[in-house]
PDB file of N, CA and C in Angstrom:
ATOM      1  N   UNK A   1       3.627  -7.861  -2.638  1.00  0.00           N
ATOM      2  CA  UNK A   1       2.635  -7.588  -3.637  1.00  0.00           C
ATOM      3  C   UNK A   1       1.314  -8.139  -3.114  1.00  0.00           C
ATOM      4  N   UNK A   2       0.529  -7.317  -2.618  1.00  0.00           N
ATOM      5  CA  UNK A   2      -0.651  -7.864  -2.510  1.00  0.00           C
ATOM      6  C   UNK A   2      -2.145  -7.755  -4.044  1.00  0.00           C
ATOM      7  N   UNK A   3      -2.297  -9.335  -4.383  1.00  0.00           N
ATOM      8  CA  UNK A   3      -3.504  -9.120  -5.147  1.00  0.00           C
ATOM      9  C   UNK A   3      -4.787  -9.552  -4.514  1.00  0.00           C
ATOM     10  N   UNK A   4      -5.535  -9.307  -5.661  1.00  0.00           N
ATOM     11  CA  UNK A   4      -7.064  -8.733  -5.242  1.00  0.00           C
ATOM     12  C   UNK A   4      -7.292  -9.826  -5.758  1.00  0.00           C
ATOM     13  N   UNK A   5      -8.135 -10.785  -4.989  1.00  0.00           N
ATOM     14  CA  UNK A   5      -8.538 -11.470  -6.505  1.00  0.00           C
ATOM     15  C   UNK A   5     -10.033 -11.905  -5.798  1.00  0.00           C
ATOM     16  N   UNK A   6     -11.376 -12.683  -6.756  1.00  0.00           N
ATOM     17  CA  UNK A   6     -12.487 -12.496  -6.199  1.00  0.00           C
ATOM     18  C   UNK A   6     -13.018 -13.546  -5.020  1.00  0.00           C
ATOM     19  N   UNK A   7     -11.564 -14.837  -5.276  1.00  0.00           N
ATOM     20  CA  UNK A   7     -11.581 -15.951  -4.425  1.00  0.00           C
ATOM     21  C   UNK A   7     -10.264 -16.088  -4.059  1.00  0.00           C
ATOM     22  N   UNK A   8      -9.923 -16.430  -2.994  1.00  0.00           N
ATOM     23  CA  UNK A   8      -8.497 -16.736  -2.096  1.00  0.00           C
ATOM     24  C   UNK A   8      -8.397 -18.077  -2.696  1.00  0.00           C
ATOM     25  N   UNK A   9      -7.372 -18.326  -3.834  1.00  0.00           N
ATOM     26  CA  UNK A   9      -6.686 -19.756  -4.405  1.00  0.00           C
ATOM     27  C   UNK A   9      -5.935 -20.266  -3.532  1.00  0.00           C
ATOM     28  N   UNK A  10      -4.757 -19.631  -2.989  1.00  0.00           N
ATOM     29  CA  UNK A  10      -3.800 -19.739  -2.215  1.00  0.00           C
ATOM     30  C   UNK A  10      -3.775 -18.845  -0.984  1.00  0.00           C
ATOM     31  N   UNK A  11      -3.737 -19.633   0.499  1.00  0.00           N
ATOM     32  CA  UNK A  11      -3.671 -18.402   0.833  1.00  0.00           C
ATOM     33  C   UNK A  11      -2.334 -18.508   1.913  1.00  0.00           C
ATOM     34  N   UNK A  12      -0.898 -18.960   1.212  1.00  0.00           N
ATOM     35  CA  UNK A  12      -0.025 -18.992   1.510  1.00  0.00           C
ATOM     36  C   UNK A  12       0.312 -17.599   1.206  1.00  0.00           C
ATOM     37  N   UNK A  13       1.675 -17.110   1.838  1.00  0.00           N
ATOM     38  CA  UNK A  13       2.417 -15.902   1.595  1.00  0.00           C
ATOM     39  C   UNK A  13       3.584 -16.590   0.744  1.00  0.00           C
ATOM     40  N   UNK A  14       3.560 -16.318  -0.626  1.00  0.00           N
ATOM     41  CA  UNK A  14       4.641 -16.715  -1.417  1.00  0.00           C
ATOM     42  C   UNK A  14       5.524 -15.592  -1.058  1.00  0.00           C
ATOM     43  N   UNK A  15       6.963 -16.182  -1.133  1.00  0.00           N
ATOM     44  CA  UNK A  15       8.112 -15.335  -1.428  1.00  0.00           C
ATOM     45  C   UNK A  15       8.599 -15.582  -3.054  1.00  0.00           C
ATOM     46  N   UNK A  16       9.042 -14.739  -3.741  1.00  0.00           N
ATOM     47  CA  UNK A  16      10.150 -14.905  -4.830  1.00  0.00           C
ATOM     48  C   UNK A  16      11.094 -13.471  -5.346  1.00  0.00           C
ATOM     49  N   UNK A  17      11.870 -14.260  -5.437  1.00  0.00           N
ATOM     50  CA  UNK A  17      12.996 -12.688  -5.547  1.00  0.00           C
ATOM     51  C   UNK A  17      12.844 -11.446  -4.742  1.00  0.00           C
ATOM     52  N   UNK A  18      12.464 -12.150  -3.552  1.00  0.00           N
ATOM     53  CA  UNK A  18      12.863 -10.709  -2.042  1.00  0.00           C
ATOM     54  C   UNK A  18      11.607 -10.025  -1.998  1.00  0.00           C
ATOM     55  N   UNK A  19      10.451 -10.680  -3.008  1.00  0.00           N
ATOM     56  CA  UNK A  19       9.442 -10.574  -2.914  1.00  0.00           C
ATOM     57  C   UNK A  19       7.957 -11.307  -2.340  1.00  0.00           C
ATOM     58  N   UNK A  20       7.081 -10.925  -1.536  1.00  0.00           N
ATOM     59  CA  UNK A  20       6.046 -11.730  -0.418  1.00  0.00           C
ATOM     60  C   UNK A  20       4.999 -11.196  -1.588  1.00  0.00           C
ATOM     61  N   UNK A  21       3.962 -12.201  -1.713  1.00  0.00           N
ATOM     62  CA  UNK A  21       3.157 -12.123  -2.433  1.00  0.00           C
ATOM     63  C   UNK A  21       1.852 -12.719  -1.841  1.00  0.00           C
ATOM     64  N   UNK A  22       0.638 -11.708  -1.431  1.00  0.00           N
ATOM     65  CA  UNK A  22      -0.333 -12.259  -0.762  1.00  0.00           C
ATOM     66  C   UNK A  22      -1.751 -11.904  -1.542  1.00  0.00           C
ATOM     67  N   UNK A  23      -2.585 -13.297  -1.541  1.00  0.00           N
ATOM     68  CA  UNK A  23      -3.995 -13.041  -2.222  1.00  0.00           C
ATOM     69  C   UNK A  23      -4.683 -12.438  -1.105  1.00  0.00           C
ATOM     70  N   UNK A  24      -5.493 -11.211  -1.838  1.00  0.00           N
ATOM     71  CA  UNK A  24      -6.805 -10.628  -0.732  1.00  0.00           C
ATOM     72  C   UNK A  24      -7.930 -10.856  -0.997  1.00  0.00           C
ATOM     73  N   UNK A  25      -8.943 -11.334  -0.692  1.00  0.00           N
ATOM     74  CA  UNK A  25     -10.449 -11.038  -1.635  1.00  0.00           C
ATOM     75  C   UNK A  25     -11.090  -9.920  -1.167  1.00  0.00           C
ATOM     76  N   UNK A  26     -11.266  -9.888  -2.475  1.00  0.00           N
ATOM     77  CA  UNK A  26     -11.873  -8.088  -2.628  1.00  0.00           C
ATOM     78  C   UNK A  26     -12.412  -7.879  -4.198  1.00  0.00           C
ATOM     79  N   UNK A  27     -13.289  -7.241  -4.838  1.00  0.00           N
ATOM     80  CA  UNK A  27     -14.275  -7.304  -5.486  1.00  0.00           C
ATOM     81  C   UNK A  27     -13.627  -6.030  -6.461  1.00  0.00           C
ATOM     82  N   UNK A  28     -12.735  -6.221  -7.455  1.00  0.00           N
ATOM     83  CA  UNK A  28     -12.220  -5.073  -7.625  1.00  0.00           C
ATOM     84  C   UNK A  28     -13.091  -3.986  -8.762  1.00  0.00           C
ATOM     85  N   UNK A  29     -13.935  -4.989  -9.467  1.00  0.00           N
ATOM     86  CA  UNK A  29     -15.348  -3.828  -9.577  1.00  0.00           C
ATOM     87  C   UNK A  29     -16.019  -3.244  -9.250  1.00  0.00           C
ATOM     88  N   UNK A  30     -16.330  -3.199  -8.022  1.00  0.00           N
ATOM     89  CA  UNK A  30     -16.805  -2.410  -7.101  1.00  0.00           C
ATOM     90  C   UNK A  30     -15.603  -1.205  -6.476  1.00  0.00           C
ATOM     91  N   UNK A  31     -14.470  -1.436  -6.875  1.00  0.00           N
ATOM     92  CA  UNK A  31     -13.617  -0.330  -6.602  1.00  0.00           C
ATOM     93  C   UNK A  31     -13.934   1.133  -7.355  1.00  0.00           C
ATOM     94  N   UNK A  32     -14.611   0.784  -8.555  1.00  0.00           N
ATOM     95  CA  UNK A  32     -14.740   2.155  -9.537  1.00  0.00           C
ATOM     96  C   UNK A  32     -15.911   2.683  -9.583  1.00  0.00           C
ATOM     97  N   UNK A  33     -16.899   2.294  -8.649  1.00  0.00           N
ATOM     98  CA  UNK A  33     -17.943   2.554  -9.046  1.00  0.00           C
ATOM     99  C   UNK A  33     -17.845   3.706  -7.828  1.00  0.00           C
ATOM    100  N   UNK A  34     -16.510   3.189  -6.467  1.00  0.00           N
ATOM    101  CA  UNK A  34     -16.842   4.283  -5.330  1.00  0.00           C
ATOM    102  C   UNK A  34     -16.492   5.707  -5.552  1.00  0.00           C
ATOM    103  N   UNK A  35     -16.452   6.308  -4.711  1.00  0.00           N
ATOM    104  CA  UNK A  35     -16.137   7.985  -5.036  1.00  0.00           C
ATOM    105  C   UNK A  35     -14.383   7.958  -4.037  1.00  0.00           C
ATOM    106  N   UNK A  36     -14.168   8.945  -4.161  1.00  0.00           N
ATOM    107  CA  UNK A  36     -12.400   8.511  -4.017  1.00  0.00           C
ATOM    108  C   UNK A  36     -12.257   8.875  -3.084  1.00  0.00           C
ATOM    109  N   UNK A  37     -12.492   9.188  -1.895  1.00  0.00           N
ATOM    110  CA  UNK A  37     -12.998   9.208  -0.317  1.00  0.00           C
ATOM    111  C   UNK A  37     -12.322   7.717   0.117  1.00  0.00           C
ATOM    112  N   UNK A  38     -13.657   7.025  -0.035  1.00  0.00           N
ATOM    113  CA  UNK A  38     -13.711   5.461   0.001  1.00  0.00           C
ATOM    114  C   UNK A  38     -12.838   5.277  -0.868  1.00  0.00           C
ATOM    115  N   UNK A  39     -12.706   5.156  -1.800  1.00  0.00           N
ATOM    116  CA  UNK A  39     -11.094   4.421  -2.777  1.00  0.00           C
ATOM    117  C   UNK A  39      -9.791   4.585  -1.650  1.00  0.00           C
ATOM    118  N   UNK A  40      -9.691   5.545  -1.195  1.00  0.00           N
ATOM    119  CA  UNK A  40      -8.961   5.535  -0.736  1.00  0.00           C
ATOM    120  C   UNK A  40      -8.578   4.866   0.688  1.00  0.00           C
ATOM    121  N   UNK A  41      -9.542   5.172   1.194  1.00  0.00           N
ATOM    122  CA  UNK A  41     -10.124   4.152   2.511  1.00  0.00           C
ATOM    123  C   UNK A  41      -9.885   3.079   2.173  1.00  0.00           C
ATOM    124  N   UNK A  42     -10.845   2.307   1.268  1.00  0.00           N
ATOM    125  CA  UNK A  42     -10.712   0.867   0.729  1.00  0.00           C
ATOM    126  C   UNK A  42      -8.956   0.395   0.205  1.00  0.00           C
ATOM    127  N   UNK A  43      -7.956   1.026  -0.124  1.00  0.00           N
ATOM    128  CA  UNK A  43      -6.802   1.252  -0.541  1.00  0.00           C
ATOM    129  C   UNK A  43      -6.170   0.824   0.493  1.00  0.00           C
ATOM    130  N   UNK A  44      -6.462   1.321   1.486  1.00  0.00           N
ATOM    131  CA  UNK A  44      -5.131   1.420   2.738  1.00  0.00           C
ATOM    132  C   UNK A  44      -6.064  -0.128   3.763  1.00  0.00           C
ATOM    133  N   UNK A  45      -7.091  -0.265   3.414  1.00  0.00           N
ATOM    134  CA  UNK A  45      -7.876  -1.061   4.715  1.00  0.00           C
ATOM    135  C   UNK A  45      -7.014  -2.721   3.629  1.00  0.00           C
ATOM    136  N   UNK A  46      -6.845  -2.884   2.449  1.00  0.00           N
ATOM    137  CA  UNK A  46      -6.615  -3.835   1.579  1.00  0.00           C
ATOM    138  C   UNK A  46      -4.710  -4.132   1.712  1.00  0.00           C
ATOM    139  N   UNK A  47      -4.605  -2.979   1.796  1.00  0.00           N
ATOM    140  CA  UNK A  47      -3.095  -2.771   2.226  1.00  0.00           C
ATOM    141  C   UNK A  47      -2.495  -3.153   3.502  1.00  0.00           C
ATOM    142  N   UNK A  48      -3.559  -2.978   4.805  1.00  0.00           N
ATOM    143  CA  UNK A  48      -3.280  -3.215   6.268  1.00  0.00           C
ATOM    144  C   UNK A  48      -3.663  -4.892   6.212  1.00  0.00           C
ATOM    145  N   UNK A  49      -4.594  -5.384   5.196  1.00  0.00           N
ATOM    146  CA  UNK A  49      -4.953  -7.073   5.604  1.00  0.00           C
ATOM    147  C   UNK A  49      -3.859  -7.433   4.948  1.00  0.00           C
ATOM    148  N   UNK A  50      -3.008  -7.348   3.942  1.00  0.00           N
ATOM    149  CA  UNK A  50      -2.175  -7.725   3.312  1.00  0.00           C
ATOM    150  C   UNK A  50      -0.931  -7.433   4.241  1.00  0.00           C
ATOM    151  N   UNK A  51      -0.403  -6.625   4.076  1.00  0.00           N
ATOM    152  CA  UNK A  51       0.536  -6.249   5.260  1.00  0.00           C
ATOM    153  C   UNK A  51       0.309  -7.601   6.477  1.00  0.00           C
ATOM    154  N   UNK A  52      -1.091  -7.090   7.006  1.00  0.00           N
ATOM    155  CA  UNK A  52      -0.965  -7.393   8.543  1.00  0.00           C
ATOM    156  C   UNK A  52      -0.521  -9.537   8.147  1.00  0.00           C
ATOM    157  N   UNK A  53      -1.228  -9.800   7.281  1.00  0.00           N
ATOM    158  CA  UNK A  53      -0.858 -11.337   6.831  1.00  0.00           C
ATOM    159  C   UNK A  53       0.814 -11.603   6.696  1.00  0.00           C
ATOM    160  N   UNK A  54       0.941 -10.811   5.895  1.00  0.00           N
ATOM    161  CA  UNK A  54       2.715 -11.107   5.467  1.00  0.00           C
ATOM    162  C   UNK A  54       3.322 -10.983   6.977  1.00  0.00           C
ATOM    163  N   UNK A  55       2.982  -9.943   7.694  1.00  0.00           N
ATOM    164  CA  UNK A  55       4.088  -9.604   9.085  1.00  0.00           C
ATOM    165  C   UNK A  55       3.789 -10.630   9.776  1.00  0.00           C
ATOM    166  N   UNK A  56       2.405 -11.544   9.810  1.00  0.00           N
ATOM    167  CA  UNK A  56       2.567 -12.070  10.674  1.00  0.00           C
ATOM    168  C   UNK A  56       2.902 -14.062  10.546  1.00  0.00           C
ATOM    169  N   UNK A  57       2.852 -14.145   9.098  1.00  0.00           N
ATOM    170  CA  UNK A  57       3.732 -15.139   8.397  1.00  0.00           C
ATOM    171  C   UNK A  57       5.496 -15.020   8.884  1.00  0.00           C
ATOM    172  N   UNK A  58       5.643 -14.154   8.507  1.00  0.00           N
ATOM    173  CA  UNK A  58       7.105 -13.843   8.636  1.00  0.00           C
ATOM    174  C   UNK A  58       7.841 -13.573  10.334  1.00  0.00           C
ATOM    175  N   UNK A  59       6.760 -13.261  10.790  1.00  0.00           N
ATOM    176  CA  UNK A  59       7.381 -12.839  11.750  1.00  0.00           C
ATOM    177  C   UNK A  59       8.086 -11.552  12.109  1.00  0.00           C
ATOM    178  N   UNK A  60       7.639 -10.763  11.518  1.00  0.00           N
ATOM    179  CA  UNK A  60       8.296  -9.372  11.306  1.00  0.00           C
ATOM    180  C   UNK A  60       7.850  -8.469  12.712  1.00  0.00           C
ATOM    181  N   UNK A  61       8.438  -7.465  13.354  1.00  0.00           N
ATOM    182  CA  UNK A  61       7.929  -6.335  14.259  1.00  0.00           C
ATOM    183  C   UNK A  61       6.525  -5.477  13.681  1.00  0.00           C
ATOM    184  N   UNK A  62       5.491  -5.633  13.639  1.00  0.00           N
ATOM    185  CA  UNK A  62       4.393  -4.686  13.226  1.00  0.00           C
ATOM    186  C   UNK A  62       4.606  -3.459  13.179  1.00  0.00           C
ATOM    187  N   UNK A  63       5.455  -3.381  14.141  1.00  0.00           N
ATOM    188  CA  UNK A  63       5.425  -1.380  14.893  1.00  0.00           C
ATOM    189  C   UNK A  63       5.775  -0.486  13.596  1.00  0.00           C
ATOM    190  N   UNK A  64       6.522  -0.796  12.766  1.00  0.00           N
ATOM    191  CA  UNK A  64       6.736   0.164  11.911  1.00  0.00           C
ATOM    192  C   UNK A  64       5.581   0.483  10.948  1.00  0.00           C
ATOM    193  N   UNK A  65       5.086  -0.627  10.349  1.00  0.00           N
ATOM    194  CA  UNK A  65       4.163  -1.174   9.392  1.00  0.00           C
ATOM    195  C   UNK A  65       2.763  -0.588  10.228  1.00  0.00           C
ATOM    196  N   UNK A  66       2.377  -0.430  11.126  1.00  0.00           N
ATOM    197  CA  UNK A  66       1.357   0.211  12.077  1.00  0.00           C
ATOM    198  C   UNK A  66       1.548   2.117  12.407  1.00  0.00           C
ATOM    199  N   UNK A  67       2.909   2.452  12.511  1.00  0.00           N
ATOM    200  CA  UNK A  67       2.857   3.484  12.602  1.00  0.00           C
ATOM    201  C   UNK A  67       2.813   4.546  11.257  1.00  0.00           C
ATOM    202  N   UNK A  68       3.485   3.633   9.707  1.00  0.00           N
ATOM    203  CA  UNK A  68       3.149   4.470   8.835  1.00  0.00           C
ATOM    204  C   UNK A  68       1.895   4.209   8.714  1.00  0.00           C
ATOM    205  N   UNK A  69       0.729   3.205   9.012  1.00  0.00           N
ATOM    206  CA  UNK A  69      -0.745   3.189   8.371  1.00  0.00           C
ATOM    207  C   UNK A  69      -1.351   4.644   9.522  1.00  0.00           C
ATOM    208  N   UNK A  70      -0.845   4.358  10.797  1.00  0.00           N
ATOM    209  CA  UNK A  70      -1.628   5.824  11.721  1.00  0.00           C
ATOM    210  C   UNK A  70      -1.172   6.998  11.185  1.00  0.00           C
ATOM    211  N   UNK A  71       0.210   6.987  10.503  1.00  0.00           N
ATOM    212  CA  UNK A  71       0.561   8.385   9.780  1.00  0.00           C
ATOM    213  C   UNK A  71      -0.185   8.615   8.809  1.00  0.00           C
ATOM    214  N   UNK A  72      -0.752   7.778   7.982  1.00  0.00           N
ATOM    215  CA  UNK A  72      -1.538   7.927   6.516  1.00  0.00           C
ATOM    216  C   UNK A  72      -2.891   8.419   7.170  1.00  0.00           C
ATOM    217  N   UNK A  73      -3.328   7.899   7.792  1.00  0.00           N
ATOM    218  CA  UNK A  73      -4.761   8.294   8.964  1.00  0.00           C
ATOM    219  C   UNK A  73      -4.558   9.329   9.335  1.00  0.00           C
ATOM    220  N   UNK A  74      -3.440   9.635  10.018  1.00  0.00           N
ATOM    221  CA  UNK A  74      -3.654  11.073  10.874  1.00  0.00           C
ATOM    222  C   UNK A  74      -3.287  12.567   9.594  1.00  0.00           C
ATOM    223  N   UNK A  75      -3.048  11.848   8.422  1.00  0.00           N
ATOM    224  CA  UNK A  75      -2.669  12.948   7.352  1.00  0.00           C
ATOM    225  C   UNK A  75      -3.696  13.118   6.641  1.00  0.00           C
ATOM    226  N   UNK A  76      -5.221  12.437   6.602  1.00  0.00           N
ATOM    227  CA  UNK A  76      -6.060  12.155   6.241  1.00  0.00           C
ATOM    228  C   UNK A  76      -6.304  11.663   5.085  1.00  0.00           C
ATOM    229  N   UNK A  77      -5.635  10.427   4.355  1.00  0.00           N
ATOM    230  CA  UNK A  77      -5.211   9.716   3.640  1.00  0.00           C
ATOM    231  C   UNK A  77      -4.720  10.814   2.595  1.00  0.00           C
ATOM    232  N   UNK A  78      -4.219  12.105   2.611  1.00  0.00           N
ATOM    233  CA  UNK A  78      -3.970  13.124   1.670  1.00  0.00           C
ATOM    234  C   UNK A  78      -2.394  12.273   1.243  1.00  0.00           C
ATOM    235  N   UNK A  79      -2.390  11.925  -0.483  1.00  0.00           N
ATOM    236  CA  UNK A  79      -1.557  11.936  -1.277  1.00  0.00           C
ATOM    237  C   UNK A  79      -0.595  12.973  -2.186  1.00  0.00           C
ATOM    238  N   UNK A  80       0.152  13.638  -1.433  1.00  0.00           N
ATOM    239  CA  UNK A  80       0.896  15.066  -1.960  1.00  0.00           C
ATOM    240  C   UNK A  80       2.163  14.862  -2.101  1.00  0.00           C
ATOM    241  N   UNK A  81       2.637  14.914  -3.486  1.00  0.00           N
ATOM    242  CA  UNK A  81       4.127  15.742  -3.359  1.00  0.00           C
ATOM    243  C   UNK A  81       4.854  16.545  -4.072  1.00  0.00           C
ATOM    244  N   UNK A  82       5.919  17.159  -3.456  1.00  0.00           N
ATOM    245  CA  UNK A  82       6.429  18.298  -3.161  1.00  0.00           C
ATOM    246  C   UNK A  82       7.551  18.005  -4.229  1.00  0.00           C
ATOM    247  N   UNK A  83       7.896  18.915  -5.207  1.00  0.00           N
ATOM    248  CA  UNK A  83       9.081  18.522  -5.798  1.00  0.00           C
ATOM    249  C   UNK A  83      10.042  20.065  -5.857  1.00  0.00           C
ATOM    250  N   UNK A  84      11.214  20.055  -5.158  1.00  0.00           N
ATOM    251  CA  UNK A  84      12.370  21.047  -5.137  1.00  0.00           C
ATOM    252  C   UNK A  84      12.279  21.735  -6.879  1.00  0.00           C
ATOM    253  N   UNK A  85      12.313  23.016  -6.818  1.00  0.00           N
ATOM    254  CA  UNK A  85      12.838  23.738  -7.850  1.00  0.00           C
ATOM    255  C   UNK A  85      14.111  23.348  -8.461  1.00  0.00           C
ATOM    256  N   UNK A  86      13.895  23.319  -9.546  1.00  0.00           N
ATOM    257  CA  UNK A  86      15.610  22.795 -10.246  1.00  0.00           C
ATOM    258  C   UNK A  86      16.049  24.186 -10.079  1.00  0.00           C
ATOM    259  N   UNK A  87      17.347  24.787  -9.858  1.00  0.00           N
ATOM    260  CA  UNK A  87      17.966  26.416 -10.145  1.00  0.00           C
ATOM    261  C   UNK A  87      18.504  25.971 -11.773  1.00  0.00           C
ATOM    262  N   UNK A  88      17.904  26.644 -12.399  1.00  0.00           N
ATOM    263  CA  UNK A  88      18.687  26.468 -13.880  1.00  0.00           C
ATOM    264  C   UNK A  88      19.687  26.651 -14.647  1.00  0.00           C
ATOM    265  N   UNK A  89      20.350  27.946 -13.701  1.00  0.00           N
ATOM    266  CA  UNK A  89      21.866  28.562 -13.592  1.00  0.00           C
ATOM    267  C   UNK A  89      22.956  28.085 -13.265  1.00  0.00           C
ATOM    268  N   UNK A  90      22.347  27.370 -11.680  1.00  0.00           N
ATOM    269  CA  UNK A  90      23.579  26.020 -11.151  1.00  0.00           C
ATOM    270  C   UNK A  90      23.946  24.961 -12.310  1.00  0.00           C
ATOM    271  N   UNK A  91      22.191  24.312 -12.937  1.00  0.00           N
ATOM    272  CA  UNK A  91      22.667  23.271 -13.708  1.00  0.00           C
ATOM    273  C   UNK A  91      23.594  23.436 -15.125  1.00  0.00           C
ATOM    274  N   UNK A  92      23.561  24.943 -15.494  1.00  0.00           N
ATOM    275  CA  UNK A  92      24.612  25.126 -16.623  1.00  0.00           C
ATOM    276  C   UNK A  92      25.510  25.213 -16.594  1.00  0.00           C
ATOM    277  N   UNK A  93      26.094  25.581 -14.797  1.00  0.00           N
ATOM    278  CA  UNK A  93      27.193  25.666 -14.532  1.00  0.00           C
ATOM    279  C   UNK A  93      28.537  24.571 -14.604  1.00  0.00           C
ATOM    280  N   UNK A  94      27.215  23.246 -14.528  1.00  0.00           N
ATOM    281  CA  UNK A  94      28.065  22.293 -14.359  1.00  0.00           C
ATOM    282  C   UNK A  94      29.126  21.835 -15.405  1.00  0.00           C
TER     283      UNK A  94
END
């Protein structure tokens, strides 16, 4: 869980219940005022300092955590999804 907050209190990586919990500073009023271009930009750049802190507390391999942020980049931060047709015939069949 990474939060936003306007001053770093802690800037340990808590764990609790299988959960890493890291403060970011970041100004989260200034999040709404941007146009969603940048929101989104700002989204993933808040996500990679958080990330990149926890992996490297922990000790974790980056490589994975690096190759989905170049996938989100190279998709052009586009948020889409796709949901299968239910067949409505199959499901009465059941």
């Amino acid at each position: 869980m990474i939060c936003c907050v306007n001053e770093v209190t802690d800037s340990r990586v808590i764990e609790q219940l299988g959960v890493c919990e890291v403060q970011i500073k970041f100004d989260v009023d200034s999040f709404f005022s941007m146009n969603d271009q940048r929101k989104k930009e700002t989204t993933l750049e808040i996500l990679r300092n958080g990330i990149d802190k926890i992996v490297s507390e922990k000790n974790w391999d980056p490589t994975p955590f690096n190759q989905a942020f170049d996938n989100v980049i190279k998709e052009e931060l586009k948020n889409e999804w796709f949901w299968k047709k239910t067949d409505f015939k199959s499901r009465q069949e059941i």
